[in-house]
C-alpha atoms as a PDB file:
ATOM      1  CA  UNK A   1      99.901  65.392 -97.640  1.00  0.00           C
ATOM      2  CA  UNK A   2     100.238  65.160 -93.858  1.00  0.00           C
ATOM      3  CA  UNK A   3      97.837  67.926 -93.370  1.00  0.00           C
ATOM      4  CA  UNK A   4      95.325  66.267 -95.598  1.00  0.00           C
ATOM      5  CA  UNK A   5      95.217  62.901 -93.525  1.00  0.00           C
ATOM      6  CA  UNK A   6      95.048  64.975 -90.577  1.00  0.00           C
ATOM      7  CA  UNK A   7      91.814  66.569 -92.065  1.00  0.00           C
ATOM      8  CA  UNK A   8      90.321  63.498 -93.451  1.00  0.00           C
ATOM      9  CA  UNK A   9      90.574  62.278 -89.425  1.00  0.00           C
ATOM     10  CA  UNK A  10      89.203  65.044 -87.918  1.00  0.00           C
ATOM     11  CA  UNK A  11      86.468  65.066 -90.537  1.00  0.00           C
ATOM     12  CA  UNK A  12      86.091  61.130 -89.485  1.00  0.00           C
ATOM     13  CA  UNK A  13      86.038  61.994 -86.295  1.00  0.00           C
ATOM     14  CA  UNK A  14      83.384  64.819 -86.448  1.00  0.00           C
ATOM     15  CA  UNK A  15      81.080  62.468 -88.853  1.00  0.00           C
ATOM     16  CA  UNK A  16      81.074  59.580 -86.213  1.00  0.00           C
ATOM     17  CA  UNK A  17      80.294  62.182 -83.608  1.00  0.00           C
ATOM     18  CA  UNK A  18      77.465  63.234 -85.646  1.00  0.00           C
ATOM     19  CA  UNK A  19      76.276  59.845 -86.470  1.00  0.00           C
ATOM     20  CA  UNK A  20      76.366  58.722 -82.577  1.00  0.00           C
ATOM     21  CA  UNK A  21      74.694  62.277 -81.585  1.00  0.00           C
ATOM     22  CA  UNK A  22      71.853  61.444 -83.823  1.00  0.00           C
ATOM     23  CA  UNK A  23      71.579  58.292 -82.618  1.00  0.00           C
ATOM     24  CA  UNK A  24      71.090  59.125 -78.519  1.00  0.00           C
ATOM     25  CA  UNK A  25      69.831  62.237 -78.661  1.00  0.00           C
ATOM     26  CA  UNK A  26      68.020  62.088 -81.750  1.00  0.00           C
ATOM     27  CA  UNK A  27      66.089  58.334 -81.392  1.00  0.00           C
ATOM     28  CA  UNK A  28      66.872  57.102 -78.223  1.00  0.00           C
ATOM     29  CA  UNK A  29      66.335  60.025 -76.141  1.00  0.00           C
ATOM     30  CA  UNK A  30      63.248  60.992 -77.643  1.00  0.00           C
ATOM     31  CA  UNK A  31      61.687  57.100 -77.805  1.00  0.00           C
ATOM     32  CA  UNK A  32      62.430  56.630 -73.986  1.00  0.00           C
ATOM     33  CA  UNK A  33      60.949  59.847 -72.909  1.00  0.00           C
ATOM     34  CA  UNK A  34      57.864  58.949 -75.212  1.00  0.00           C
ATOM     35  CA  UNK A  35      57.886  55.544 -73.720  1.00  0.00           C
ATOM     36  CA  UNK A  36      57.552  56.544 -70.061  1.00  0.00           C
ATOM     37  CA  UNK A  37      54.994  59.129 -70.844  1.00  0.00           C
ATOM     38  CA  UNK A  38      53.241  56.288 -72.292  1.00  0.00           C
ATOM     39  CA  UNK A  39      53.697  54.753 -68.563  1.00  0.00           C
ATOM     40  CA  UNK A  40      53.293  57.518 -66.561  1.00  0.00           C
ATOM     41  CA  UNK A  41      50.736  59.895 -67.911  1.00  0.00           C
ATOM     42  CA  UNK A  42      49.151  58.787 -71.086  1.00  0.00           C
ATOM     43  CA  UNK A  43      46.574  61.342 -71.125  1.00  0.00           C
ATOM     44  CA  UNK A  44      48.837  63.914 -71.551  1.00  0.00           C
ATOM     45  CA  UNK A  45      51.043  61.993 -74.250  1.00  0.00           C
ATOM     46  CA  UNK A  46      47.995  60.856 -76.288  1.00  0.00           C
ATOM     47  CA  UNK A  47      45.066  63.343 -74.947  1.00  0.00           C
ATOM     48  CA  UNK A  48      42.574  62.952 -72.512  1.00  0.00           C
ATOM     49  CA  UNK A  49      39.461  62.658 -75.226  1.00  0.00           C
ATOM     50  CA  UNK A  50      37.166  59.536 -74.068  1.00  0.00           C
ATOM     51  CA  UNK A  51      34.825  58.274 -76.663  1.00  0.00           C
ATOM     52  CA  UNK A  52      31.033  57.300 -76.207  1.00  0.00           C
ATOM     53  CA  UNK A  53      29.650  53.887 -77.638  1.00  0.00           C
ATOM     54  CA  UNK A  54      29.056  54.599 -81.111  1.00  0.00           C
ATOM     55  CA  UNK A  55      32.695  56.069 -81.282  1.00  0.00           C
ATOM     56  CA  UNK A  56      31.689  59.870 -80.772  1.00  0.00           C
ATOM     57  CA  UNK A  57      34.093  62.126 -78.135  1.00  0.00           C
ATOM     58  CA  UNK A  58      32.357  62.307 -75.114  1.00  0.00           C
ATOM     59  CA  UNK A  59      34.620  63.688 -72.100  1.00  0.00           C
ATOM     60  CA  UNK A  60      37.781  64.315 -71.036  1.00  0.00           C
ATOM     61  CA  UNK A  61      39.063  61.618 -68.893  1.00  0.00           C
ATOM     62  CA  UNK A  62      40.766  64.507 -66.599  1.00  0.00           C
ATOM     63  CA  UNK A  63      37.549  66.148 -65.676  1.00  0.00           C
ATOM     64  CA  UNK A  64      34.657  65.262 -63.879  1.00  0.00           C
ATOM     65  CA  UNK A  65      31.374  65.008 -65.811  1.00  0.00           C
ATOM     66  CA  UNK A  66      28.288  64.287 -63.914  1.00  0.00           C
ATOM     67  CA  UNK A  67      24.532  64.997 -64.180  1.00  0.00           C
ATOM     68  CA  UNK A  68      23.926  67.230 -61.282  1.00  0.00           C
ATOM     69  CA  UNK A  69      20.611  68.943 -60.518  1.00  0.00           C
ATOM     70  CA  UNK A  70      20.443  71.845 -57.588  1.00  0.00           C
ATOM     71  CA  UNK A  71      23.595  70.494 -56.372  1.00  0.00           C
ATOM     72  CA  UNK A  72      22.656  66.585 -56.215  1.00  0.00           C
ATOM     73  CA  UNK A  73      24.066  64.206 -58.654  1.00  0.00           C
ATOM     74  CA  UNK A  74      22.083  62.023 -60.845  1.00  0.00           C
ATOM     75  CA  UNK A  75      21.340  58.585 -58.538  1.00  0.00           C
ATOM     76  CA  UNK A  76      21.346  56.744 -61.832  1.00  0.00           C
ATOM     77  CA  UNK A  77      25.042  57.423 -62.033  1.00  0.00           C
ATOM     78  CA  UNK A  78      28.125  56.793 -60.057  1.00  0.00           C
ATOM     79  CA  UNK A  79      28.986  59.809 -58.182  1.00  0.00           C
ATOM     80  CA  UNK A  80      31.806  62.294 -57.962  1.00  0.00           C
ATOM     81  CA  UNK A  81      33.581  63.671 -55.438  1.00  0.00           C
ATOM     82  CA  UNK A  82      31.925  67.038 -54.275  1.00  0.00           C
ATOM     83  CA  UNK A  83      32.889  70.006 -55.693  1.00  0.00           C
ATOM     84  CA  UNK A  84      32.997  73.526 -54.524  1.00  0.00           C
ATOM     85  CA  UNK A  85      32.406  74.737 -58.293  1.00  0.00           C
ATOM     86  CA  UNK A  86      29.202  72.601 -58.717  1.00  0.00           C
ATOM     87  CA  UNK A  87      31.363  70.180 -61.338  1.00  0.00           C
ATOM     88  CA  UNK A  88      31.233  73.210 -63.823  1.00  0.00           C
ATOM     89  CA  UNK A  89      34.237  72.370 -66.277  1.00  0.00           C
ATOM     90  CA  UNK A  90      34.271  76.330 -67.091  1.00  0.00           C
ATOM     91  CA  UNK A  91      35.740  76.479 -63.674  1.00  0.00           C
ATOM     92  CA  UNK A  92      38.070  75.662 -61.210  1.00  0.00           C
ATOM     93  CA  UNK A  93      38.552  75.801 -57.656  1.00  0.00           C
ATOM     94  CA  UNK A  94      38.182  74.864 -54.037  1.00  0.00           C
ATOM     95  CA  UNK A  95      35.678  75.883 -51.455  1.00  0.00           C
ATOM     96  CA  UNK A  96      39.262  77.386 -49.482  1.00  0.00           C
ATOM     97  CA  UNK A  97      37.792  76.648 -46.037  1.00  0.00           C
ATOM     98  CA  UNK A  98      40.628  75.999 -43.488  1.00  0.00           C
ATOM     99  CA  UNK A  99      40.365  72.676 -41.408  1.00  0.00           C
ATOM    100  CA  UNK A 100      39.422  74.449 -38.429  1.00  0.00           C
ATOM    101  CA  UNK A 101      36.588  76.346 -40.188  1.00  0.00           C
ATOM    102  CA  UNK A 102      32.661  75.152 -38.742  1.00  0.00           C
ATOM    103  CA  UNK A 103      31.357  75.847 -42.428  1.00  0.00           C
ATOM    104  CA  UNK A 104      33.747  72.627 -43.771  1.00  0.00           C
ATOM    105  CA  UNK A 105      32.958  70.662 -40.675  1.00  0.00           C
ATOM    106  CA  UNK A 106      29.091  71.545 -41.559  1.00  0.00           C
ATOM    107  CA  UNK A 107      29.173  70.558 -45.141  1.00  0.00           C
ATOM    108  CA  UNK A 108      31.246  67.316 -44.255  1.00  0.00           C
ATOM    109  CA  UNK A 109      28.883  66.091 -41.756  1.00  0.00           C
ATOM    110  CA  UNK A 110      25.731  67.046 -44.610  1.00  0.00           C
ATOM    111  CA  UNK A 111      27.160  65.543 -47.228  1.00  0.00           C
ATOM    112  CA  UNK A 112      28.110  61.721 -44.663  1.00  0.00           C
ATOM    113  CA  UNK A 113      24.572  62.028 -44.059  1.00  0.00           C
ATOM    114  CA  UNK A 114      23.363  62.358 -47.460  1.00  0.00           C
ATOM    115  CA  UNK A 115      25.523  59.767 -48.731  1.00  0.00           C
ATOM    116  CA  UNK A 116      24.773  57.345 -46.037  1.00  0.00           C
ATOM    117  CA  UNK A 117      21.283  58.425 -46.932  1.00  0.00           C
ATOM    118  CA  UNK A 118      21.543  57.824 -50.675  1.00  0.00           C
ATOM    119  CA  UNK A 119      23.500  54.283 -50.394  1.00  0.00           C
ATOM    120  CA  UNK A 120      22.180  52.838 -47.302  1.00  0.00           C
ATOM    121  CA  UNK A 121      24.826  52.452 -44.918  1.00  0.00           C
ATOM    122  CA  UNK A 122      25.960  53.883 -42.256  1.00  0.00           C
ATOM    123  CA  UNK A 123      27.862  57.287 -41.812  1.00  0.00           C
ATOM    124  CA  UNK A 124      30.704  55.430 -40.204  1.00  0.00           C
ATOM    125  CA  UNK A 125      31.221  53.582 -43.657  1.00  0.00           C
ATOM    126  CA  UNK A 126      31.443  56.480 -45.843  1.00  0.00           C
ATOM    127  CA  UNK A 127      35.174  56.851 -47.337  1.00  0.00           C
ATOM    128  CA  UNK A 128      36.718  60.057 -46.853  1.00  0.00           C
ATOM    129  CA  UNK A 129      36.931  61.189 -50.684  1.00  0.00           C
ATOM    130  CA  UNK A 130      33.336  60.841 -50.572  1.00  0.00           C
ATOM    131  CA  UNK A 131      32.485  64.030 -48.150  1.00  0.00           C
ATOM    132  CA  UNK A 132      35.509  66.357 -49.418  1.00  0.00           C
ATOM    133  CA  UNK A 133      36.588  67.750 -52.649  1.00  0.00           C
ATOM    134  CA  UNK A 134      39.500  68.247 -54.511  1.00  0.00           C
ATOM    135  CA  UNK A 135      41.225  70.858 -55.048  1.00  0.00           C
ATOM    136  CA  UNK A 136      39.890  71.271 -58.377  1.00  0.00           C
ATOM    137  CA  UNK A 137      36.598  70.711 -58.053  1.00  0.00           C
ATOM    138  CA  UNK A 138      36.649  68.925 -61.305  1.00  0.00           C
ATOM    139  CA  UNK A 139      39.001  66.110 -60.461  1.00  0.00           C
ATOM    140  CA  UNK A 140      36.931  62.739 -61.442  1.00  0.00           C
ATOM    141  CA  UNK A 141      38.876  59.968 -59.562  1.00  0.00           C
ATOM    142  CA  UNK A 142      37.440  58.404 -56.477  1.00  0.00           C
ATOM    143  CA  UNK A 143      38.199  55.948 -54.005  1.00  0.00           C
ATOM    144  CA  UNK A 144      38.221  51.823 -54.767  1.00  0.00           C
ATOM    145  CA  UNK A 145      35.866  51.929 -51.418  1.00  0.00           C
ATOM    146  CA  UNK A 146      33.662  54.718 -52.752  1.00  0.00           C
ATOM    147  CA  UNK A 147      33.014  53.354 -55.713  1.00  0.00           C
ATOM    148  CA  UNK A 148      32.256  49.543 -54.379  1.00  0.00           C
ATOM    149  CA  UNK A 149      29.770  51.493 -52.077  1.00  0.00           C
ATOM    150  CA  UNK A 150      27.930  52.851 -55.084  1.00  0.00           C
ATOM    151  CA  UNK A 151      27.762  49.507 -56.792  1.00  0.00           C
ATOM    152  CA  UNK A 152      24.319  48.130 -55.651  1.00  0.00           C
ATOM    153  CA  UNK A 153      22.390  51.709 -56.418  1.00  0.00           C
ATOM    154  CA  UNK A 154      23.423  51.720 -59.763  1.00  0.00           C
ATOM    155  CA  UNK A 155      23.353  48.387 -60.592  1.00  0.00           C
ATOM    156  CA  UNK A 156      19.187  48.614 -59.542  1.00  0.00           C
ATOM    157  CA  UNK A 157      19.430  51.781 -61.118  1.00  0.00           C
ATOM    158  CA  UNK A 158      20.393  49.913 -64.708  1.00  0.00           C
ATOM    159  CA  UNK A 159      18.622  47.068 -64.040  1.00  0.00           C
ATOM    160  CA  UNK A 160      22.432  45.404 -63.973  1.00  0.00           C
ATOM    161  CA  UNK A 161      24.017  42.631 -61.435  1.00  0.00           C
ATOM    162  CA  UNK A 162      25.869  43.946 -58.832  1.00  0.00           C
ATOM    163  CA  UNK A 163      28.634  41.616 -60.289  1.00  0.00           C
ATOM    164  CA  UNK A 164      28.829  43.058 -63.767  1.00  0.00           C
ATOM    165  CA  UNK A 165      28.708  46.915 -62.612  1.00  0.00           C
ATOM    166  CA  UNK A 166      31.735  45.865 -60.423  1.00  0.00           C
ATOM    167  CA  UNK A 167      33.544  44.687 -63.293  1.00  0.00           C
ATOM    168  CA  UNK A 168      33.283  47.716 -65.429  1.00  0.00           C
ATOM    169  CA  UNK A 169      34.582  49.423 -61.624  1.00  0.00           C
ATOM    170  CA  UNK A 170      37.914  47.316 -61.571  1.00  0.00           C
ATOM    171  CA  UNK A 171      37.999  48.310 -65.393  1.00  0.00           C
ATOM    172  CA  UNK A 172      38.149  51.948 -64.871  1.00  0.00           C
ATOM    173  CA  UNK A 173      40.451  51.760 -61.685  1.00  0.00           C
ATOM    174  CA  UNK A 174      44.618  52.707 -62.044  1.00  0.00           C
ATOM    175  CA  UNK A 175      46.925  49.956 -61.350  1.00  0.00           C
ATOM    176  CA  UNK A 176      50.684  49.405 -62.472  1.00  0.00           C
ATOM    177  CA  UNK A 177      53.019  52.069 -62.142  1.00  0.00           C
ATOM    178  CA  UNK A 178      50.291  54.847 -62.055  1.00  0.00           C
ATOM    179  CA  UNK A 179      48.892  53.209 -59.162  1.00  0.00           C
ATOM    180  CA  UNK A 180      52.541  52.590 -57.595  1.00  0.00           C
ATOM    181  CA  UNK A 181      53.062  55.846 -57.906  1.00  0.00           C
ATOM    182  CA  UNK A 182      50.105  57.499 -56.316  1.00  0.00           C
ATOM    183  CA  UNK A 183      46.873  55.664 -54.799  1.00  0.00           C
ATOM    184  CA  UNK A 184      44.937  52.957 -57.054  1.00  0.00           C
ATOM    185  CA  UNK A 185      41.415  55.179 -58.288  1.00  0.00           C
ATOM    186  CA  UNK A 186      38.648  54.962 -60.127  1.00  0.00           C
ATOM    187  CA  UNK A 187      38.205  57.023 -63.072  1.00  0.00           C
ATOM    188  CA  UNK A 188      34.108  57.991 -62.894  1.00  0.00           C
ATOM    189  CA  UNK A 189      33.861  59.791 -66.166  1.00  0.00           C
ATOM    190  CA  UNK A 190      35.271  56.972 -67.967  1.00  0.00           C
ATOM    191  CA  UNK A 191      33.315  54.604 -65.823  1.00  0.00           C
ATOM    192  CA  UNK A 192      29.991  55.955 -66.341  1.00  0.00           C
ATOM    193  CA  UNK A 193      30.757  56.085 -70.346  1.00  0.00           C
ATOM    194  CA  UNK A 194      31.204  52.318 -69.659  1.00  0.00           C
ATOM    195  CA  UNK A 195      28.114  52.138 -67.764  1.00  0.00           C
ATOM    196  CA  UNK A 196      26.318  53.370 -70.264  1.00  0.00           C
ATOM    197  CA  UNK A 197      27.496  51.578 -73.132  1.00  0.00           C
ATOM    198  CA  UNK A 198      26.582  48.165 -71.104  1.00  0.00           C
ATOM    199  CA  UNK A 199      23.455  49.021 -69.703  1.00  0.00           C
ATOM    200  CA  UNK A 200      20.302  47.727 -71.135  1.00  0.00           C
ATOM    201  CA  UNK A 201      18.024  50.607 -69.570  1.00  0.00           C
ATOM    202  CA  UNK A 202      17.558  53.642 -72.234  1.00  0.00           C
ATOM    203  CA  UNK A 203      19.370  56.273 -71.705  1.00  0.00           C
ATOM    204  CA  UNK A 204      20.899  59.846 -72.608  1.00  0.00           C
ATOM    205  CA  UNK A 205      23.831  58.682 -71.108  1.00  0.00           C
ATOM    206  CA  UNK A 206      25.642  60.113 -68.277  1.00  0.00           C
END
């Protein structure tokens, strides 16, 4: 008899284990490490699959997608960082040029000028992410200050006020914890898939 209530309790016992077990390791755990993926990289919990106006998949929000001919982007568009792989998603890299290297210091100086060029200010006002590229090649975030530059060309460019194509900019630009946790960016892919859903010019789209 003794050794049968002593059974009964250990089988108890083992049962509530189970049920608790299930409970933290089996909801709990797996809802709060769902819920801060949600916060911290929702492209990789959900996909990175951006969709065009009429609902259609259109890019991936984690790679850059621009309209580039001979090396120069589409002026109808907001721009990318440069890349070393001409933007082509079937690759990825840098250019691997050290900082002491005169072929980097060459194409940085180009591409201030062409940008200065190409949004009429001066060299001295281009940002920093907007003469280098990313490791990558392919990564489509840009500065808050590079984008505001680019705000006037395309918003002449879509026949657009400079107000409206600034909106769809502070849209498409991190905040919260993904911003706390890194540098607030704009996301051009996504913003030109904005872009072109608002714009009244005709278009192929970016």
């Amino acid at each position: 008899m003794n050794s049968l209530i002593g059974y009964l309790r250990q089988a108890g016992t083992a049962i509530r284990f189970l049920f608790l077990a299930t409970l933290i390791l089996g909801i709990a755990y797996p809802a709060a490490v769902f819920g801060a993926g949600q916060l911290i990289a929702p492209y990789q919990s959900n996909g990175s699959i951006l969709k065009d106006g009429s609902g259609a998949p259109a890019a991936s929000a984690l790679i850059s997608q621009v309209k580039a001919d001979a090396g120069t982007q589409d002026p109808a568009w907001f721009h990318a960082r440069p890349s070393a792989v001409g933007w082509d998603p079937a690759s990825s890299s840098a250019s691997n040029l050290g900082p002491n290297e005169p072929r980097l210091t060459d194409s940085v100086n180009a591409n201030r000028t062409a940008v200065a060029a190409a949004e009429g200010v001066q060299p001295a006002d281009v940002p920093a992410d907007a003469v280098t590229a990313s490791g990558s090649g392919l990564d489509p975030g840009i500065s808050p200050a590079y984008a505001r530059l680019q705000v006037p060309r395309v918003a002449a460019a879509h026949q657009m006020s400079a107000e409206a194509v600034q909106a769809l900019v502070d849209k498409n630009t991190s905040s919260g914890l993904e911003a706390f946790l890194g540098q607030p960016t704009v996301n051009v892919t996504a913003l030109n898939l904005d872009l072109a859903s608002a714009s009244p010019r005709p278009s192929q789209g970016p």
